[in-house]
C-alpha atoms as a PDB file:
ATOM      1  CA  UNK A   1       0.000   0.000   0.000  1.00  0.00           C
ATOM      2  CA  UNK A   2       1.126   3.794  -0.707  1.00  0.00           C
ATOM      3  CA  UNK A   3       2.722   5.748   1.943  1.00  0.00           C
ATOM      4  CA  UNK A   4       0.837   8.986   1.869  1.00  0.00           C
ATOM      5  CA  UNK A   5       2.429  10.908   5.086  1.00  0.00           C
ATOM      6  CA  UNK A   6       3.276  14.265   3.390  1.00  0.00           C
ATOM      7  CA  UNK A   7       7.004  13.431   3.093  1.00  0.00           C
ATOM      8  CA  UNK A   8       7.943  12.191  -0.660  1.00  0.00           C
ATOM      9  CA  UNK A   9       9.387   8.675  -1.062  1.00  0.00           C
ATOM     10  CA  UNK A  10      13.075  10.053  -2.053  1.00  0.00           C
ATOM     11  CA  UNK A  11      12.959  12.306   1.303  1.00  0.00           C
ATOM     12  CA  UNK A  12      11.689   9.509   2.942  1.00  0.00           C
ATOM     13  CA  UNK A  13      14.419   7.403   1.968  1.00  0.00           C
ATOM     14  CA  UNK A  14      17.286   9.740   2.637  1.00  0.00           C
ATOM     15  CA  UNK A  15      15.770  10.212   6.144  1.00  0.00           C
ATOM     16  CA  UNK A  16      15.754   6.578   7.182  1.00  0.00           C
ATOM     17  CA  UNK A  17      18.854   5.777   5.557  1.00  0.00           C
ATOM     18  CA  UNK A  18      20.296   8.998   7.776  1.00  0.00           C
ATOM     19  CA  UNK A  19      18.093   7.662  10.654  1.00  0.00           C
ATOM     20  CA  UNK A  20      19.849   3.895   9.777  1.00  0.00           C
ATOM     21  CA  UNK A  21      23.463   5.326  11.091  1.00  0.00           C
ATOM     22  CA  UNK A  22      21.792   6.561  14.226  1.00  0.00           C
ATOM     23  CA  UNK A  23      20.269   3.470  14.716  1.00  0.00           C
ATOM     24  CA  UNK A  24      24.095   1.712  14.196  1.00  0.00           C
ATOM     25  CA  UNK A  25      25.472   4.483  16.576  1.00  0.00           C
ATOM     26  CA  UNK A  26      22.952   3.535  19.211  1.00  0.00           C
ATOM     27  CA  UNK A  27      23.215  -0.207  18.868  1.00  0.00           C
ATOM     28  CA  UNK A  28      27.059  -0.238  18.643  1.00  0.00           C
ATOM     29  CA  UNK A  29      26.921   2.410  22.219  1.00  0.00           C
ATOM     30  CA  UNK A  30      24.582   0.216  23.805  1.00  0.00           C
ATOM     31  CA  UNK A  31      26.975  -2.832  22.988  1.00  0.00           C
ATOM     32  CA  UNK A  32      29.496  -0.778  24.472  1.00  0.00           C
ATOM     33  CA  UNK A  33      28.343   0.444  27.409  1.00  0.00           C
ATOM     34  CA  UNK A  34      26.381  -3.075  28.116  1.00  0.00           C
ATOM     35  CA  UNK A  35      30.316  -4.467  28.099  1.00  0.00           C
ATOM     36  CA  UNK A  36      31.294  -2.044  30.434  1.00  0.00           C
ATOM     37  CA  UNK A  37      28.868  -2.839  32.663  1.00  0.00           C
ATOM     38  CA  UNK A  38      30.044  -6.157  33.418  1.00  0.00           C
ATOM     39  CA  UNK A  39      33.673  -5.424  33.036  1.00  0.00           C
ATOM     40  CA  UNK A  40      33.901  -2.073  34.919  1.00  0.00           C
ATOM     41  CA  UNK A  41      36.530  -3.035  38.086  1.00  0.00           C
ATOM     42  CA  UNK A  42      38.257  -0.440  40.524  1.00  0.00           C
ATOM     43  CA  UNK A  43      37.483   2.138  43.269  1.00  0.00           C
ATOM     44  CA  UNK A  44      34.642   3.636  40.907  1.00  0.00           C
ATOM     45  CA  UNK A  45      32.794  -0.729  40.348  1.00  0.00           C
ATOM     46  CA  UNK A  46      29.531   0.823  41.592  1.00  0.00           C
ATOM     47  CA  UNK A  47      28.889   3.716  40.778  1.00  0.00           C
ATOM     48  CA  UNK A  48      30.084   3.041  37.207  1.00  0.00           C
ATOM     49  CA  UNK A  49      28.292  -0.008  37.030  1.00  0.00           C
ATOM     50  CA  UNK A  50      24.548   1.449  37.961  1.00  0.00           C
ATOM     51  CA  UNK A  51      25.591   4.582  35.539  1.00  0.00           C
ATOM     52  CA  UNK A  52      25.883   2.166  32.653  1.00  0.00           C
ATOM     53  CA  UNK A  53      23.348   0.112  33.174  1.00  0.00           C
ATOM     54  CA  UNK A  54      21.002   2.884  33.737  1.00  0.00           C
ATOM     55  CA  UNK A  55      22.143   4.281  30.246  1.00  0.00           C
ATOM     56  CA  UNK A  56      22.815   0.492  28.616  1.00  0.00           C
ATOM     57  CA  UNK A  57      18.501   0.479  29.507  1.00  0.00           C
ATOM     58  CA  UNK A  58      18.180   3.776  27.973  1.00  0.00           C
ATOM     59  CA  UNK A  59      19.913   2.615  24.864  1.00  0.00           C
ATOM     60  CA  UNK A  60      17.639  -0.483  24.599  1.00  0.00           C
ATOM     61  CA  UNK A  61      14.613   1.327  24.215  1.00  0.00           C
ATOM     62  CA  UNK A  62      16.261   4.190  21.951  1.00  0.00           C
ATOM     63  CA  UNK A  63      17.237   1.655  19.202  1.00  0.00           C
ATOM     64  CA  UNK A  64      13.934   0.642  19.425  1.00  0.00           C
ATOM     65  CA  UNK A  65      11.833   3.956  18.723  1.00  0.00           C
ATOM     66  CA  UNK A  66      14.543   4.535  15.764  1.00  0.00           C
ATOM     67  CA  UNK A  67      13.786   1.294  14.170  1.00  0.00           C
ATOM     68  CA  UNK A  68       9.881   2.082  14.420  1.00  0.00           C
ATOM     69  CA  UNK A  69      10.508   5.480  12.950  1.00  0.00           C
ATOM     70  CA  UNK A  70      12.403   3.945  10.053  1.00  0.00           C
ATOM     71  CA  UNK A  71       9.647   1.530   9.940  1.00  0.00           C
ATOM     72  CA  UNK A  72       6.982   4.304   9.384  1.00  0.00           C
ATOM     73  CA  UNK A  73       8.618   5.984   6.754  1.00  0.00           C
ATOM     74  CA  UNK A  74       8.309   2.574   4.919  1.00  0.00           C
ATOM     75  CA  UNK A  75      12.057   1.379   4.835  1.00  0.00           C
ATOM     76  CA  UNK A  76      13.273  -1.668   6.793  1.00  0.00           C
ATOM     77  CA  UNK A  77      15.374  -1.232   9.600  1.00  0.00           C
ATOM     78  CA  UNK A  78      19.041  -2.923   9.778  1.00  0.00           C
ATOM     79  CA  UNK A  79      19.209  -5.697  12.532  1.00  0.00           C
ATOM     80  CA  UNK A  80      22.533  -7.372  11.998  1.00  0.00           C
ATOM     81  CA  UNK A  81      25.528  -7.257  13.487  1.00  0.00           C
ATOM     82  CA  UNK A  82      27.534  -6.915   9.798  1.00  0.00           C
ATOM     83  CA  UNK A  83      24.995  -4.223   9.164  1.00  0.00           C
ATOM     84  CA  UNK A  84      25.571  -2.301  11.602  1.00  0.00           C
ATOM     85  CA  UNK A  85      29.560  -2.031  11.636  1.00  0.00           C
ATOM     86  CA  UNK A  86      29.147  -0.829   8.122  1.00  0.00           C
ATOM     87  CA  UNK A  87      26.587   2.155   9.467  1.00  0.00           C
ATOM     88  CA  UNK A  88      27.901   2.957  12.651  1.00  0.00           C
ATOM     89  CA  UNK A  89      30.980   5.787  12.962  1.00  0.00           C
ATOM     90  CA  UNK A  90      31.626   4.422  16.800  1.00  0.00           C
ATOM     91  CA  UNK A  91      34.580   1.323  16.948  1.00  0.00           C
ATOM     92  CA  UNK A  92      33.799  -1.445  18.409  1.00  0.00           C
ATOM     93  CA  UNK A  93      35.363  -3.004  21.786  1.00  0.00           C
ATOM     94  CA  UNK A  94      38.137  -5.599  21.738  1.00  0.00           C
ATOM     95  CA  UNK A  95      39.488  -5.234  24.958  1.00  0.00           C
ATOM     96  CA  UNK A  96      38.411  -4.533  28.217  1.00  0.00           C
ATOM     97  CA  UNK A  97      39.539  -0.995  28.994  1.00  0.00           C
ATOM     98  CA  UNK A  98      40.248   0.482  32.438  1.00  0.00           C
ATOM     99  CA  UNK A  99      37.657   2.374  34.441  1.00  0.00           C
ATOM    100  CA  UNK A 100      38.832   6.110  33.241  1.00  0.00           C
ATOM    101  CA  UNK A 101      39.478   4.708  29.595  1.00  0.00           C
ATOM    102  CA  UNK A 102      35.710   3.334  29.593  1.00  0.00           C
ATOM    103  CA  UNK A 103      34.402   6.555  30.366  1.00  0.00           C
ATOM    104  CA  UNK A 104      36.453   8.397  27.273  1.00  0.00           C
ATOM    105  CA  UNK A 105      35.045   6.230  25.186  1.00  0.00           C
ATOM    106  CA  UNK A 106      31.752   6.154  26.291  1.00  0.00           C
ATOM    107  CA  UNK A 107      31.806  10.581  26.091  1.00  0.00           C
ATOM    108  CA  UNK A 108      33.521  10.029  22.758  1.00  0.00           C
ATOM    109  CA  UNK A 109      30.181   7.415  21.437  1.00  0.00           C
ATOM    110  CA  UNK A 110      28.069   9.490  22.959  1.00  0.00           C
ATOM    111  CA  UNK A 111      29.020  12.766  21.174  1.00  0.00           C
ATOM    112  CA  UNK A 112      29.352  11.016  18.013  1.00  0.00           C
ATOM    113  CA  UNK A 113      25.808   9.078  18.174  1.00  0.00           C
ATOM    114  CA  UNK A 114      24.757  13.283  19.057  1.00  0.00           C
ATOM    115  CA  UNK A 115      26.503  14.754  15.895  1.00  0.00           C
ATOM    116  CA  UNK A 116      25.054  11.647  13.266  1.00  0.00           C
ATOM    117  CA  UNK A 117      21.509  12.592  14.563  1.00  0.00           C
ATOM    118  CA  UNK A 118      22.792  16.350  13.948  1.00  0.00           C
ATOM    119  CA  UNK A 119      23.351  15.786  10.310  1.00  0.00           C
ATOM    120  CA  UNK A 120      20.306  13.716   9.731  1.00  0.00           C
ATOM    121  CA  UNK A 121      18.286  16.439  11.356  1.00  0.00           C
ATOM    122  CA  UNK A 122      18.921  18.752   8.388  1.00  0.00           C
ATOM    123  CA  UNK A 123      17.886  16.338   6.489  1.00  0.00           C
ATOM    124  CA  UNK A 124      14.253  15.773   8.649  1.00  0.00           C
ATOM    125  CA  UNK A 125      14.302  19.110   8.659  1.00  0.00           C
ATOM    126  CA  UNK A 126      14.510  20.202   5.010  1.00  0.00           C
ATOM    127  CA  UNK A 127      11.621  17.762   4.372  1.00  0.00           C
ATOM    128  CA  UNK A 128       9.379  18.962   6.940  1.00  0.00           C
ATOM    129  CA  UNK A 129       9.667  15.345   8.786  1.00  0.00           C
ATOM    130  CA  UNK A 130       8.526  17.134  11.881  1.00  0.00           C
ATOM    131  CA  UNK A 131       7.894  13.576  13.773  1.00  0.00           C
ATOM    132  CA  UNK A 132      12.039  12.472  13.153  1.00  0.00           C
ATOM    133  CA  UNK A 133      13.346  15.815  13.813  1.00  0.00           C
ATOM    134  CA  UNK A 134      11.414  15.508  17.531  1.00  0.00           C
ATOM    135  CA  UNK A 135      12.971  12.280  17.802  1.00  0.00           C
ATOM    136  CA  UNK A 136      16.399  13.161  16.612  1.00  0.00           C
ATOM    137  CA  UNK A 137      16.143  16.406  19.064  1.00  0.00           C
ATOM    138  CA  UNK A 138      15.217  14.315  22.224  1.00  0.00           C
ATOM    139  CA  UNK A 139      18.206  11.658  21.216  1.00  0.00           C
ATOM    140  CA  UNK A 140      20.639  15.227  21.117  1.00  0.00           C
ATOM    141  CA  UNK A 141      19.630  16.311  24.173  1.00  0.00           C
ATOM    142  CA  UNK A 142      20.182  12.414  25.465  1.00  0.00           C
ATOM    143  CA  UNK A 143      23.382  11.849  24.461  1.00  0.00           C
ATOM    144  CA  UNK A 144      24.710  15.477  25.056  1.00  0.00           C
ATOM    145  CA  UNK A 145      23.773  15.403  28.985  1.00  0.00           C
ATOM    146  CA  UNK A 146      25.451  12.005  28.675  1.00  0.00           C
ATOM    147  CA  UNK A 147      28.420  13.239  27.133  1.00  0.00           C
ATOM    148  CA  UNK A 148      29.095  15.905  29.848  1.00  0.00           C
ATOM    149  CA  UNK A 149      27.807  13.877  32.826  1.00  0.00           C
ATOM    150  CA  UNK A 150      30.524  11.220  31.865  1.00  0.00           C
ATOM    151  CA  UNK A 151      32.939  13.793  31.521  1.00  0.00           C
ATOM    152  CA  UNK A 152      32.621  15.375  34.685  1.00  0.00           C
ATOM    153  CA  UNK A 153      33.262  11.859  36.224  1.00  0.00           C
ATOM    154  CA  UNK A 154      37.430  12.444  34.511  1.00  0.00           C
ATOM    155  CA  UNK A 155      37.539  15.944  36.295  1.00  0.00           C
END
């Protein structure tokens, strides 16, 4: 059946391909900081590990509201692993990092998951997609407190 939201298929395409790499970014953070959970060790275990798994939840139902919006604008989401190291800009994990190095990295996914959803806002944005550039605003916001509440744990 047609899609007949107001947005025109090649906008709508553009968008969810955009909205794909946040999706990666998200996915390839919450693997991240789902790791460093259960591998956090030193004089900062608990606090660091209730501060990831508070935003390892978040995560979890982020990449889920993405998908759906991709969904809506009629594209299929990506769901694979291989998928999503092609999309994502944020490196995966081989190694188990020390307590101060997890938190770099985590400020470092987190303001690069913020600027992909910054460039695929223009794009929302010059196609009047009003309903991805509120959900591409909120994810900002997200990962921007994120970003600074992390780094104010290094200070």
């Amino acid at each position: 059946m047609q899609i007949d939201i107001g947005i025109k298929e090649e906008d709508r395409t553009q968008i969810a391909a955009g909205l794909s790499r946040v999706l990666a970014d998200s996915y390839t953070l919450y693997l991240k900081t789902h790791n460093f959970h259960w591998n956090v060790t030193g004089p900062m275990f608990q606090t660091l590990h209730v501060m990831f798994e508070q935003q390892y939840t978040e995560l979890a139902m982020a990449v889920d509201q993405i998908a759906e919006r991709i969904r809506a604008l009629g594209v299929y989401a990506p769901g694979s692993y291989k998928k999503f190291a092609e999309l994502s800009s944020i490196q995966d994990e081989d190694e188990v990092p020390k307590a101060q190095d997890m938190i770099r990295r985590l400020v470092e996914g987190h303001e690069t998951t913020a600027r992909t959803s910054r460039e695929v806002f223009k794009i929302a944005d010059g196609a009047s997609d009003e309903s991805t550039c509120d959900l591409l605003t909120q994810r900002m916001q997200l990962h921007e407190k994120t970003a600074w509440m992390l780094r104010s744990l290094l200070e």
